[in-house]
PDB file of N, CA and C in Angstrom:
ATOM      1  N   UNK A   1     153.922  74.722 124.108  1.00  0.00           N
ATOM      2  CA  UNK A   1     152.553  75.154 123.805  1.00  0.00           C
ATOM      3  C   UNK A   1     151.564  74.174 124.421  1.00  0.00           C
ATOM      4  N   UNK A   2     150.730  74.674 124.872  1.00  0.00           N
ATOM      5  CA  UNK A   2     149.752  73.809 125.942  1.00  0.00           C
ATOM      6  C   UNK A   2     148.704  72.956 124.918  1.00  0.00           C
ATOM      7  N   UNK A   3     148.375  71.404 125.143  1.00  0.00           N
ATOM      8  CA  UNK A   3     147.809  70.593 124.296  1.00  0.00           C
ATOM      9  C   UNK A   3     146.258  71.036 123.646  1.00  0.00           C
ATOM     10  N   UNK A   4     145.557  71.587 124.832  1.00  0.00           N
ATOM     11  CA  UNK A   4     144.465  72.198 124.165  1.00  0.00           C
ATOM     12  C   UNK A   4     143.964  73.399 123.744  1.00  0.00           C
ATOM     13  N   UNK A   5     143.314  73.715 122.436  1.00  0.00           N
ATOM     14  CA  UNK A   5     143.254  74.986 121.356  1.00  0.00           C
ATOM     15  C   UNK A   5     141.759  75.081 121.947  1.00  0.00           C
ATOM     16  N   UNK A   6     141.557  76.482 121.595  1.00  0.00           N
ATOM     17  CA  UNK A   6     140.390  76.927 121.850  1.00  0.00           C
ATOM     18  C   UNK A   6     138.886  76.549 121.105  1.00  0.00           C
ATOM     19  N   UNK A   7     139.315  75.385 119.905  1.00  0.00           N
ATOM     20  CA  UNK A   7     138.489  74.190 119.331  1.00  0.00           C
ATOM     21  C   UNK A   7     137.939  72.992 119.692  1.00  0.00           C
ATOM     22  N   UNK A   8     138.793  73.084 120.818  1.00  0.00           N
ATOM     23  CA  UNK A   8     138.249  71.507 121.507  1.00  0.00           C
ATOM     24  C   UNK A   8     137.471  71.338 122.175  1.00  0.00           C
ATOM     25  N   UNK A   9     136.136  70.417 121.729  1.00  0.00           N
ATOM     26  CA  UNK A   9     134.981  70.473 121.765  1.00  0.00           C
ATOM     27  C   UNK A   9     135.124  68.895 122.472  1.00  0.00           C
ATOM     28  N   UNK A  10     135.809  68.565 123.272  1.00  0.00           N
ATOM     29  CA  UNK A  10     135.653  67.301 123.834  1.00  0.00           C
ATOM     30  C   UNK A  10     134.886  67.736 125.383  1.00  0.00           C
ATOM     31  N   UNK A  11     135.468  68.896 125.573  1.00  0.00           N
ATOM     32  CA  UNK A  11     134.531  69.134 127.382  1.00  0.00           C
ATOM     33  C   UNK A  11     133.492  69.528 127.615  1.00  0.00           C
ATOM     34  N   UNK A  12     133.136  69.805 126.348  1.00  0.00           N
ATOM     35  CA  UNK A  12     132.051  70.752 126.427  1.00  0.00           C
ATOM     36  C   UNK A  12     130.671  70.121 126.350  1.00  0.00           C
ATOM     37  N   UNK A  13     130.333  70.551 127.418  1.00  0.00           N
ATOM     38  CA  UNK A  13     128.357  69.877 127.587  1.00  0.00           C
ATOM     39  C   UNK A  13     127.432  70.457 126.849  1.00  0.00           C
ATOM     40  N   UNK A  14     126.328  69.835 126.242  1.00  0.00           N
ATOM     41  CA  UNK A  14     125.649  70.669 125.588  1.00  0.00           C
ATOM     42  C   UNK A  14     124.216  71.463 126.809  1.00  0.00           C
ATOM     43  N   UNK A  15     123.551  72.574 126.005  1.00  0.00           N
ATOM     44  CA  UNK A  15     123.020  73.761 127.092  1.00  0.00           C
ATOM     45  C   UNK A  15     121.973  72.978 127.835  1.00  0.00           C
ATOM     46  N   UNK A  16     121.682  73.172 128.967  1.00  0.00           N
ATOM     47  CA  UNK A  16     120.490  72.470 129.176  1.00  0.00           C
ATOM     48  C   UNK A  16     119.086  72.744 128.417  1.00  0.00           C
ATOM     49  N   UNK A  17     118.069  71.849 128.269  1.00  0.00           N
ATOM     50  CA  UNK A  17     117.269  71.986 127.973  1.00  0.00           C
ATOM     51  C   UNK A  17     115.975  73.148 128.843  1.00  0.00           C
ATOM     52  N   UNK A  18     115.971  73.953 128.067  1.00  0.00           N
ATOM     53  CA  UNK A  18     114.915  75.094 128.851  1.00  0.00           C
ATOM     54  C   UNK A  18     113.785  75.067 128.860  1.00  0.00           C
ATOM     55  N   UNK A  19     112.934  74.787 130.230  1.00  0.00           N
ATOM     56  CA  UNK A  19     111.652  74.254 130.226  1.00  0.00           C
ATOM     57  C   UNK A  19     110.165  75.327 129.682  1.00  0.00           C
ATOM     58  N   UNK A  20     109.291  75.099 129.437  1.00  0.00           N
ATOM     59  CA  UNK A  20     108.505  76.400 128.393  1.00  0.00           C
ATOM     60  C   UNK A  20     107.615  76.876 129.501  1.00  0.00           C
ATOM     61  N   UNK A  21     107.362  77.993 129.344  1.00  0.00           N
ATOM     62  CA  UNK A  21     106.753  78.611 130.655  1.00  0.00           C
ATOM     63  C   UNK A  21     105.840  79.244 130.203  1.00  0.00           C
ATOM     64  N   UNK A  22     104.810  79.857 130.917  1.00  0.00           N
ATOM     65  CA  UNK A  22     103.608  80.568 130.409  1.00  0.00           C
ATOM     66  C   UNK A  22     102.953  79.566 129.535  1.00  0.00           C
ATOM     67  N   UNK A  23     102.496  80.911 128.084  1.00  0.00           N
ATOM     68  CA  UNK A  23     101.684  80.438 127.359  1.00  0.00           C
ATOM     69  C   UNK A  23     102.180  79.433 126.432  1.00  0.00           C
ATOM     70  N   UNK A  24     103.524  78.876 126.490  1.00  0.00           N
ATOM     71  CA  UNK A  24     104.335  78.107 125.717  1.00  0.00           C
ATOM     72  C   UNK A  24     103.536  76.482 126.162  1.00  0.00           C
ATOM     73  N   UNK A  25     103.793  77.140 127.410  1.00  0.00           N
ATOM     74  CA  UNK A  25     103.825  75.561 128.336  1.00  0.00           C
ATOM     75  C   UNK A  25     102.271  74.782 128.270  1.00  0.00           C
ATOM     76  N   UNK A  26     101.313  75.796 127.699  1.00  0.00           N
ATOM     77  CA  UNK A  26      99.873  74.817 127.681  1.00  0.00           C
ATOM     78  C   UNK A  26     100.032  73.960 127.252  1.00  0.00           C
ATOM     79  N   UNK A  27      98.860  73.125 126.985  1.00  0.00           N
ATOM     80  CA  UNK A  27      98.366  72.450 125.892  1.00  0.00           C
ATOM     81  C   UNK A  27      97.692  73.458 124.607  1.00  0.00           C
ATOM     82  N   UNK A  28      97.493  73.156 123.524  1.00  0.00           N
ATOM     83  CA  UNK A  28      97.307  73.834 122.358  1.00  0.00           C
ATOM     84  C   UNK A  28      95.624  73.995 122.625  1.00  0.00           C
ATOM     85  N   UNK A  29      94.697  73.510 122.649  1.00  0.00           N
ATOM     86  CA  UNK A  29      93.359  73.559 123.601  1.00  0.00           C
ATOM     87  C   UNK A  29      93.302  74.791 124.453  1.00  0.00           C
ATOM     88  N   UNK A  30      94.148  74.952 125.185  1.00  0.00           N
ATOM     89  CA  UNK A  30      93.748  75.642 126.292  1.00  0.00           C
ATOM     90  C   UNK A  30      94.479  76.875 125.573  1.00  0.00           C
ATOM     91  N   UNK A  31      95.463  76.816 124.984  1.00  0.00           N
ATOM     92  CA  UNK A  31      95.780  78.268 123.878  1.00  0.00           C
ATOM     93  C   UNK A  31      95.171  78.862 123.118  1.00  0.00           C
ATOM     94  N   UNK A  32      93.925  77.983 122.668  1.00  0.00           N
ATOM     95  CA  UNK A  32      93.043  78.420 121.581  1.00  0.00           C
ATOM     96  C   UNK A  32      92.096  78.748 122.397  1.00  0.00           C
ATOM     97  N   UNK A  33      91.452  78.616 123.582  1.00  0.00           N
ATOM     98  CA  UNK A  33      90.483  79.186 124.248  1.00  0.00           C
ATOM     99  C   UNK A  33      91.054  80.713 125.242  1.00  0.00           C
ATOM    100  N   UNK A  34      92.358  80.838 125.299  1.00  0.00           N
ATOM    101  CA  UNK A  34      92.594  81.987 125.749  1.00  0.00           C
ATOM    102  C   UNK A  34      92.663  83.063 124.210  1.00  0.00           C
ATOM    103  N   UNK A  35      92.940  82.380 123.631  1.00  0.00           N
ATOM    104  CA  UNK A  35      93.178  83.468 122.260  1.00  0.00           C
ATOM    105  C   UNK A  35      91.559  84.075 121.722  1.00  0.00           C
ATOM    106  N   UNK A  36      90.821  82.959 121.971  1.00  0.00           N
ATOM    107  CA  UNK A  36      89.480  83.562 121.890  1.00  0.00           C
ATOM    108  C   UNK A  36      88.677  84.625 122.579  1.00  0.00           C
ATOM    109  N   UNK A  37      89.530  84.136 124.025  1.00  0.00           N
ATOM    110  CA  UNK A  37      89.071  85.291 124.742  1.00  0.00           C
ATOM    111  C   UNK A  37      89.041  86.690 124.322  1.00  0.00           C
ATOM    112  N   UNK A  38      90.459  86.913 123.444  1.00  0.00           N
ATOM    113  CA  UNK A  38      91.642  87.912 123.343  1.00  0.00           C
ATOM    114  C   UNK A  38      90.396  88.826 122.149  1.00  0.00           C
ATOM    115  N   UNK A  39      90.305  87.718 121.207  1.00  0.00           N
ATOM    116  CA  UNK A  39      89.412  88.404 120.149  1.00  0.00           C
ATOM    117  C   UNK A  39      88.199  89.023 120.605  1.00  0.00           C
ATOM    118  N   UNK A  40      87.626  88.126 121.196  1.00  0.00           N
ATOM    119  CA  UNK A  40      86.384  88.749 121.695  1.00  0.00           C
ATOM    120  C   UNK A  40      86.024  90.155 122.326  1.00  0.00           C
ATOM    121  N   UNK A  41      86.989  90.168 123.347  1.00  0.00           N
ATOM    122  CA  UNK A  41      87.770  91.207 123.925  1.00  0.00           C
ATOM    123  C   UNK A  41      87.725  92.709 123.478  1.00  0.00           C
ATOM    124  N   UNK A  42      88.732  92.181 122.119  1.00  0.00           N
ATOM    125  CA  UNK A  42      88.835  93.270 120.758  1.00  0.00           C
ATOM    126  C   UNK A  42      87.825  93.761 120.380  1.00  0.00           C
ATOM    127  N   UNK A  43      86.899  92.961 120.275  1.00  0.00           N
ATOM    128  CA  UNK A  43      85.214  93.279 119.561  1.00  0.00           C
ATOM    129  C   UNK A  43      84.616  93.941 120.306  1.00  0.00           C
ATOM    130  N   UNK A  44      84.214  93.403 121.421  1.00  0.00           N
ATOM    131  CA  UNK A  44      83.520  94.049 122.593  1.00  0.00           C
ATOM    132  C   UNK A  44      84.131  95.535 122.815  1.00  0.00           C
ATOM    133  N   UNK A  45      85.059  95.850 123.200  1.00  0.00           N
ATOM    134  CA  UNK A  45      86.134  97.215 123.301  1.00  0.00           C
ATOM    135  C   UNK A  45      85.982  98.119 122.038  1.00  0.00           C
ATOM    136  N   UNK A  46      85.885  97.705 120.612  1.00  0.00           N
ATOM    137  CA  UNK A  46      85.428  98.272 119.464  1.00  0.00           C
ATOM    138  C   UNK A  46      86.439  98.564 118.830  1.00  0.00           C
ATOM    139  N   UNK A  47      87.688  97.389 119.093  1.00  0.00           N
ATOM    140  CA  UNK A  47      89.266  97.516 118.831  1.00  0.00           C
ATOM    141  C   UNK A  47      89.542  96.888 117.688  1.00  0.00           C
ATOM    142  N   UNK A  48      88.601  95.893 117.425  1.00  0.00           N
ATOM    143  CA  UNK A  48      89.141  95.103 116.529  1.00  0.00           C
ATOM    144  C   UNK A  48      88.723  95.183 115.010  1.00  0.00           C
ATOM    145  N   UNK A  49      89.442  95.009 113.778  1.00  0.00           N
ATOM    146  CA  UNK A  49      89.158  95.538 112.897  1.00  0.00           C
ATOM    147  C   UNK A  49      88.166  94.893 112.183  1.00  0.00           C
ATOM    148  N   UNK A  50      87.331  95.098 111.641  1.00  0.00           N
ATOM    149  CA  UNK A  50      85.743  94.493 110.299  1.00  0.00           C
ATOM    150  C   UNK A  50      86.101  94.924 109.285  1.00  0.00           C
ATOM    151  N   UNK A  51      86.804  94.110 108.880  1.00  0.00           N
ATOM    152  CA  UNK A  51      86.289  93.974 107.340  1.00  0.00           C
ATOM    153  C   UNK A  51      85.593  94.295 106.450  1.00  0.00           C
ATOM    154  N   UNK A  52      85.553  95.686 105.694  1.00  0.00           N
ATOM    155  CA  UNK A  52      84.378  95.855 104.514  1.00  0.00           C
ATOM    156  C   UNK A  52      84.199  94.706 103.550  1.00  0.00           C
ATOM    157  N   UNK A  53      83.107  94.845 102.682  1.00  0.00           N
ATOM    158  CA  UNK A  53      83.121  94.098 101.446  1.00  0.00           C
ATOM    159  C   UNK A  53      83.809  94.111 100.687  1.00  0.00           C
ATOM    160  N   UNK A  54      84.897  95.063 100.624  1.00  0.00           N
ATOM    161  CA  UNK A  54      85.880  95.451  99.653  1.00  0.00           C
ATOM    162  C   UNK A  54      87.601  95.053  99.968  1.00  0.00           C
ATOM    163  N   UNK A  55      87.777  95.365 100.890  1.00  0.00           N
ATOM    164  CA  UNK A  55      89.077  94.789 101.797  1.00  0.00           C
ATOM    165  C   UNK A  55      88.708  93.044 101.823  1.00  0.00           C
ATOM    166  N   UNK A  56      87.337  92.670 102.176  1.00  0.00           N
ATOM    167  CA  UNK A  56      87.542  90.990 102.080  1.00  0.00           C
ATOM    168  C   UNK A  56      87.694  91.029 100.458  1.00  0.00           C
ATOM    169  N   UNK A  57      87.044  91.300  99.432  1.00  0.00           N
ATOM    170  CA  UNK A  57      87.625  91.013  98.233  1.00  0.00           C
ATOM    171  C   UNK A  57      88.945  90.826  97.856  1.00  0.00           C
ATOM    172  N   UNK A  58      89.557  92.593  98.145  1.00  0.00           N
ATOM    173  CA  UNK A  58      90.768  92.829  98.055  1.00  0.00           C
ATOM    174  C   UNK A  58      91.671  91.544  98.274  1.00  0.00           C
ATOM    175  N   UNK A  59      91.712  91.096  99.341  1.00  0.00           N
ATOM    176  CA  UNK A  59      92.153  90.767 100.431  1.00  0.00           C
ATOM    177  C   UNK A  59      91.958  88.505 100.094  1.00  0.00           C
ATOM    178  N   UNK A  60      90.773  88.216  99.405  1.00  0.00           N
ATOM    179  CA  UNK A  60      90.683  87.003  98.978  1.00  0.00           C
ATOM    180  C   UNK A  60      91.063  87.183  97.577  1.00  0.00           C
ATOM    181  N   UNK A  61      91.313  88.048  96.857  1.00  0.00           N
ATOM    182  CA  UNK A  61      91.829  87.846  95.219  1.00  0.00           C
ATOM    183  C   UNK A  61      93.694  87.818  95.406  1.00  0.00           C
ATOM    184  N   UNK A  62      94.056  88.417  96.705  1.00  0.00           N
ATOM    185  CA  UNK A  62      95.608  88.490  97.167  1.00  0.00           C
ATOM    186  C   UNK A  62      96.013  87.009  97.233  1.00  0.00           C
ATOM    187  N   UNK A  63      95.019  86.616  98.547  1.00  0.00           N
ATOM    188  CA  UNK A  63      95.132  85.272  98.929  1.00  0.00           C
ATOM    189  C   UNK A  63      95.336  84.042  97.566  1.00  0.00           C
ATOM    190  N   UNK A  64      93.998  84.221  96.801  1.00  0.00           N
ATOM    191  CA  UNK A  64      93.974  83.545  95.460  1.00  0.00           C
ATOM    192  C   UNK A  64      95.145  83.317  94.738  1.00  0.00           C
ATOM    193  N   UNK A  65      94.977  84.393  94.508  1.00  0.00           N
ATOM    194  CA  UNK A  65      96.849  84.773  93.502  1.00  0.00           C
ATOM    195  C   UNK A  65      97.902  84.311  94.200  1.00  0.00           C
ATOM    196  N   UNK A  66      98.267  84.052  95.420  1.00  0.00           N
ATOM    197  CA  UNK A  66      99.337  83.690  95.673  1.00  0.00           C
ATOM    198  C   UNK A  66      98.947  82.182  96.209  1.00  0.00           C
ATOM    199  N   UNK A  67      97.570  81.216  95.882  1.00  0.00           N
ATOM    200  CA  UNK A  67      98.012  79.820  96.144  1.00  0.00           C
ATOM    201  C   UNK A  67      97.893  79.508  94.440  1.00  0.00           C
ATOM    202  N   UNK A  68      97.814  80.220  94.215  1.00  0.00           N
ATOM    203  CA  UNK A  68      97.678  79.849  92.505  1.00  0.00           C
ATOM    204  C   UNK A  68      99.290  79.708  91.901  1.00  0.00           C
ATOM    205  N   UNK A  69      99.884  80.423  92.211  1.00  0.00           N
ATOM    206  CA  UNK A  69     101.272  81.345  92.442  1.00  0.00           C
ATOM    207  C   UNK A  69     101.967  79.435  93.044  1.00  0.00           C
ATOM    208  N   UNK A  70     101.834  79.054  94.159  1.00  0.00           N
ATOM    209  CA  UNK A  70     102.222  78.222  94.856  1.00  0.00           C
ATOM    210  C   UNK A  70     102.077  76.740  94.234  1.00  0.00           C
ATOM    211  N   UNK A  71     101.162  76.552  93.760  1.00  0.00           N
ATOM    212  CA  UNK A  71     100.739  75.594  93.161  1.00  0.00           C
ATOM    213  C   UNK A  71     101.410  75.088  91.018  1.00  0.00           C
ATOM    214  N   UNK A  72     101.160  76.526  90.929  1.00  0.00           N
ATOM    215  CA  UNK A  72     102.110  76.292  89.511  1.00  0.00           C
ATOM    216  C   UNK A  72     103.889  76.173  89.931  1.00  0.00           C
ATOM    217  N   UNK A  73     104.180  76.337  91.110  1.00  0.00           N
ATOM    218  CA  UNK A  73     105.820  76.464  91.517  1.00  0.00           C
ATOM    219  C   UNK A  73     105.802  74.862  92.100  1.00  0.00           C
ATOM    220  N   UNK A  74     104.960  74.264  92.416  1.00  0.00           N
ATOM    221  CA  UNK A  74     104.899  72.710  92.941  1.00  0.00           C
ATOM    222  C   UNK A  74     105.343  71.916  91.754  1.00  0.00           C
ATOM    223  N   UNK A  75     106.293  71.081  92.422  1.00  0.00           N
ATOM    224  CA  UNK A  75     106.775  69.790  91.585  1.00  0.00           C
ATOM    225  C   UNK A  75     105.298  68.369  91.232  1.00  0.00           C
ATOM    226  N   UNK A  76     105.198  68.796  90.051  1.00  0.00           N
ATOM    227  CA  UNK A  76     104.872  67.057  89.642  1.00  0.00           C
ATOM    228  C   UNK A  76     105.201  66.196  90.113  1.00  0.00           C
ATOM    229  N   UNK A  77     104.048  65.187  90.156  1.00  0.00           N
ATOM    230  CA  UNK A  77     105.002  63.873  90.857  1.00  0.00           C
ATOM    231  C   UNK A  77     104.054  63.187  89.581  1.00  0.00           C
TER     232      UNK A  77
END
C-alpha cells in the first residue's frame, strides 16, 4: 500500500492570495463618493424611494425596538 493517504496535508500550498479588483480595490473615500453618485442618480431619475411621515415612523419605532431589544440582551460589566 503506497505511503501517502489522501489526508496528507504536507504538500499542499495554501491558495494564492486574490488581489481585489474594481470597486473592492478603492480606497473607502472614493467608494463613498461613487455611491453618492448612485443615489443621486436615483433621485434625479424619480427611482428612488421617499419616505412618508408614516413609513419613517413605522420604520424608527422598528429600529427603536430592536436597539432596545439589543441592549437588554447585553452583558453587564
Amino acid at each position: 500500500m503506497d505511503s501517502q493517504t489522501a489526508h496528507d496535508t504536507d504538500n499542499v500550498k495554501p491558495a494564492p492570495k486574490k488581489s481585489l479588483r474594481g470597486f473592492a480595490a478603492m480606497d473607502p473615500q472614493r467608494q463613498r463618493e461613487i455611491a453618492s453618485l448612485g443615489g443621486r442618480a436615483a433621485h434625479q431619475s424619480g427611482h428612488a424611494h421617499e419616505f412618508t411621515s408614516e413609513e419613517a415612523r413605522a420604520a424608527g419605532k422598528k429600529r427603536h425596538a430592536r436597539a432596545a431589544a439589543a441592549a437588554a440582551d447585553a452583558p453587564r460589566a
